[in-house]
C-alpha atoms as a PDB file:
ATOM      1  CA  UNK A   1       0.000   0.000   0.000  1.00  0.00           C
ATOM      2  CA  UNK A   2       1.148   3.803  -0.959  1.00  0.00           C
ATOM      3  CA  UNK A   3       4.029   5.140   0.238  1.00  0.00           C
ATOM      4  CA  UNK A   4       5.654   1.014   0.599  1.00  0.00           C
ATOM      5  CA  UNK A   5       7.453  -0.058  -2.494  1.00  0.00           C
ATOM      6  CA  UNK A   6       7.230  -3.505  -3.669  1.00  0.00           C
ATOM      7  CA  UNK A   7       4.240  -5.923  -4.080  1.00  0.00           C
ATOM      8  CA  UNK A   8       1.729  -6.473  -1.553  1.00  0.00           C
ATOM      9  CA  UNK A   9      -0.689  -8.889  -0.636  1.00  0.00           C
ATOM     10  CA  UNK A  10      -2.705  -6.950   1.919  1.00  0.00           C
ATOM     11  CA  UNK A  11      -0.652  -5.941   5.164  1.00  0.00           C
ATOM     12  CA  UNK A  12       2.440  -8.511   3.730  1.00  0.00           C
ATOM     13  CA  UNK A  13       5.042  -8.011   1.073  1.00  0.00           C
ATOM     14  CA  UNK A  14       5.344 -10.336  -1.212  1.00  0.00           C
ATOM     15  CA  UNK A  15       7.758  -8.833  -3.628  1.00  0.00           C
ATOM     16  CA  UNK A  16      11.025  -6.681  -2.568  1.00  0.00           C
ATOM     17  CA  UNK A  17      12.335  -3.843  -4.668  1.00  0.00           C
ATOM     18  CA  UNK A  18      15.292  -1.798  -3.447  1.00  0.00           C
ATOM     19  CA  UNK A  19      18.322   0.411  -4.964  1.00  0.00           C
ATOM     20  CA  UNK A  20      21.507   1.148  -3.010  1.00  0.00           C
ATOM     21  CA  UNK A  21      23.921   4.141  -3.696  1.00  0.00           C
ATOM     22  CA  UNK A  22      27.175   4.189  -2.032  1.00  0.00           C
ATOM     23  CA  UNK A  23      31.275   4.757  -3.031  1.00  0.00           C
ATOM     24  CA  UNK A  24      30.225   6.127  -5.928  1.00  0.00           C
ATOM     25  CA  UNK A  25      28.948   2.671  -6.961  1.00  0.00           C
ATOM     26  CA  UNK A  26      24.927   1.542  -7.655  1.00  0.00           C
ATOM     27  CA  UNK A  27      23.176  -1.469  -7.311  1.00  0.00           C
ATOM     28  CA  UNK A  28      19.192  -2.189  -7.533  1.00  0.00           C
ATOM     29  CA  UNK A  29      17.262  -5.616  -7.168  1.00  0.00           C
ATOM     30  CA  UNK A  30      14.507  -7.375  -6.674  1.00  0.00           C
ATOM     31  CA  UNK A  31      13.508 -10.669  -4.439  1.00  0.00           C
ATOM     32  CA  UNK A  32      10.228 -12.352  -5.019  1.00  0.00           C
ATOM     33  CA  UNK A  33       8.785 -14.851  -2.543  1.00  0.00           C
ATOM     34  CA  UNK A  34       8.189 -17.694  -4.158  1.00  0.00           C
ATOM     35  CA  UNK A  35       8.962 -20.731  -1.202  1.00  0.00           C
ATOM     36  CA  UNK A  36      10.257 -19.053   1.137  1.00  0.00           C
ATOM     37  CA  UNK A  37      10.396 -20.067   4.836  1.00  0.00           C
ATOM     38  CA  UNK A  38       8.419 -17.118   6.266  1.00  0.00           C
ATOM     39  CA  UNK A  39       9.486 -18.141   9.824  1.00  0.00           C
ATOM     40  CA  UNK A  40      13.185 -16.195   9.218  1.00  0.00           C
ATOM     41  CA  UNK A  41      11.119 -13.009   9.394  1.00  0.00           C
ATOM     42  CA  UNK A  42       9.216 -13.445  12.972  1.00  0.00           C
ATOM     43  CA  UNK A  43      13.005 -12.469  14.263  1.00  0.00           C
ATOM     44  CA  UNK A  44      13.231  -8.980  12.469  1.00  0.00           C
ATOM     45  CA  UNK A  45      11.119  -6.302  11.348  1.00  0.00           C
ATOM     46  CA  UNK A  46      11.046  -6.847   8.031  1.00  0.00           C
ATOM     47  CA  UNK A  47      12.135  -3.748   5.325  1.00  0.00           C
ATOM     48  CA  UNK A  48      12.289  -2.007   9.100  1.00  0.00           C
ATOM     49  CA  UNK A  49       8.610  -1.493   8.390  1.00  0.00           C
ATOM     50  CA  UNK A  50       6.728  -1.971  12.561  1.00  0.00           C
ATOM     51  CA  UNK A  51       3.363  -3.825  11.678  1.00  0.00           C
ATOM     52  CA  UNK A  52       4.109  -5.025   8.225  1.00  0.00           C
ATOM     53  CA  UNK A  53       4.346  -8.732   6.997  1.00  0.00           C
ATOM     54  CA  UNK A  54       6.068 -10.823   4.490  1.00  0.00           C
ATOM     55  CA  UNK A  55       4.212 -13.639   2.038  1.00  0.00           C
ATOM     56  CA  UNK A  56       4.764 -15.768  -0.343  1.00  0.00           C
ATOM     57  CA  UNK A  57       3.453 -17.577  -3.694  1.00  0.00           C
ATOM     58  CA  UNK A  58       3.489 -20.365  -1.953  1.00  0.00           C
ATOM     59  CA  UNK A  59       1.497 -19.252   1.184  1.00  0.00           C
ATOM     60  CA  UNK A  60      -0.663 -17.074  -0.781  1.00  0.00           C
ATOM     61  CA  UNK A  61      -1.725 -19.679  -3.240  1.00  0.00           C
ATOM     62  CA  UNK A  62      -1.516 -22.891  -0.765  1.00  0.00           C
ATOM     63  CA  UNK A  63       0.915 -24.863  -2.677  1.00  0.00           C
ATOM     64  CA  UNK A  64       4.278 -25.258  -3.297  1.00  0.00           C
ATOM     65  CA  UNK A  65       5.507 -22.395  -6.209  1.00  0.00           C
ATOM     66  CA  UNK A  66       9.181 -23.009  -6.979  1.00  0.00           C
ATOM     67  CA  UNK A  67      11.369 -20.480  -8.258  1.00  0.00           C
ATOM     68  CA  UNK A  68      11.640 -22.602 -11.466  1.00  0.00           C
ATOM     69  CA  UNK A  69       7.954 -21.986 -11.810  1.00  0.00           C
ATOM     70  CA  UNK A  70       7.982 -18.184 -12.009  1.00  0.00           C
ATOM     71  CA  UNK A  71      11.144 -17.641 -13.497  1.00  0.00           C
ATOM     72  CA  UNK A  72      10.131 -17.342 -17.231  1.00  0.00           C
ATOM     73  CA  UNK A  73       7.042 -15.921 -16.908  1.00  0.00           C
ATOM     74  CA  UNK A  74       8.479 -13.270 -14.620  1.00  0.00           C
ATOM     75  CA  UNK A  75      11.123 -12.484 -17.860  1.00  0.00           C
ATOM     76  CA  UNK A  76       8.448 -12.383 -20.684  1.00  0.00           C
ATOM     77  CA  UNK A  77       6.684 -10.095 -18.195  1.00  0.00           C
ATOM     78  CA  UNK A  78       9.779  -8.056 -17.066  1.00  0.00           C
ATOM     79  CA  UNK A  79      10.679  -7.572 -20.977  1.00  0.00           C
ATOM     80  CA  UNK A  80       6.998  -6.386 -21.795  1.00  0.00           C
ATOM     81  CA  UNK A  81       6.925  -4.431 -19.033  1.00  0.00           C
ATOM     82  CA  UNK A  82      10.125  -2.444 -20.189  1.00  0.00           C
ATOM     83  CA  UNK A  83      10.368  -3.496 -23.508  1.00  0.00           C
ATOM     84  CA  UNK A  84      13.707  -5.007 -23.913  1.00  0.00           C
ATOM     85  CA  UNK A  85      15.221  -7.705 -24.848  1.00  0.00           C
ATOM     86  CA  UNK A  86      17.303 -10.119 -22.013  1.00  0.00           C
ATOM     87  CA  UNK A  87      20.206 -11.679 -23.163  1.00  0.00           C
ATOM     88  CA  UNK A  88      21.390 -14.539 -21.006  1.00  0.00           C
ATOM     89  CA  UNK A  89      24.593 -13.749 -19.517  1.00  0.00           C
ATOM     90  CA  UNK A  90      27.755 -16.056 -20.503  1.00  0.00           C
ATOM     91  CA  UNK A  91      29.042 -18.560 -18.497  1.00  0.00           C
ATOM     92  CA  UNK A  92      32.902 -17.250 -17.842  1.00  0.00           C
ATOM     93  CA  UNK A  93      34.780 -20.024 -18.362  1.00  0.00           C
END
């Protein structure tokens, strides 16, 4: 819910979006719940947010949702989204 960032299933985050600045150097991400173990989070306050939850696809939907599972439909989505084209990175060696 406005002002939070991320995706939310009610009172609970289910998707993570965050940029960090610092030494000159930037770096952004993003961390979608798919199976997590929500139980990790009962010992913090989670995105330092007092009252707030975390979910998952897995919780939300009752069944197990593997990262395999939303991995290409999350790309065709995230290339309509900002139309462009992902090019698989290259193993280096």
């Amino acid at each position: 819910p406005p002002p939070f960032t991320g995706v939310w299933m009610g009172d609970s985050k289910l998707c993570a979006i965050g940029v960090h600045c610092g030494n000159h150097i930037t770096s952004h991400g993003l961390a979608l719940n798919c199976c997590t173990d929500l139980t990790w989070f009962e010992h913090i306050v989670p995105c330092g947010l007092e009252g707030k939850g975390v979910t998952s696809l897995s919780h939300e939907l009752g069944q197990h949702v593997a990262v395999s599972h939303v991995l290409e439909p999350f790309l065709d989505s995230f290339q309509e989204v900002f139309d462009c084209t992902l090019v698989p990175s290259q193993d280096p060696g």
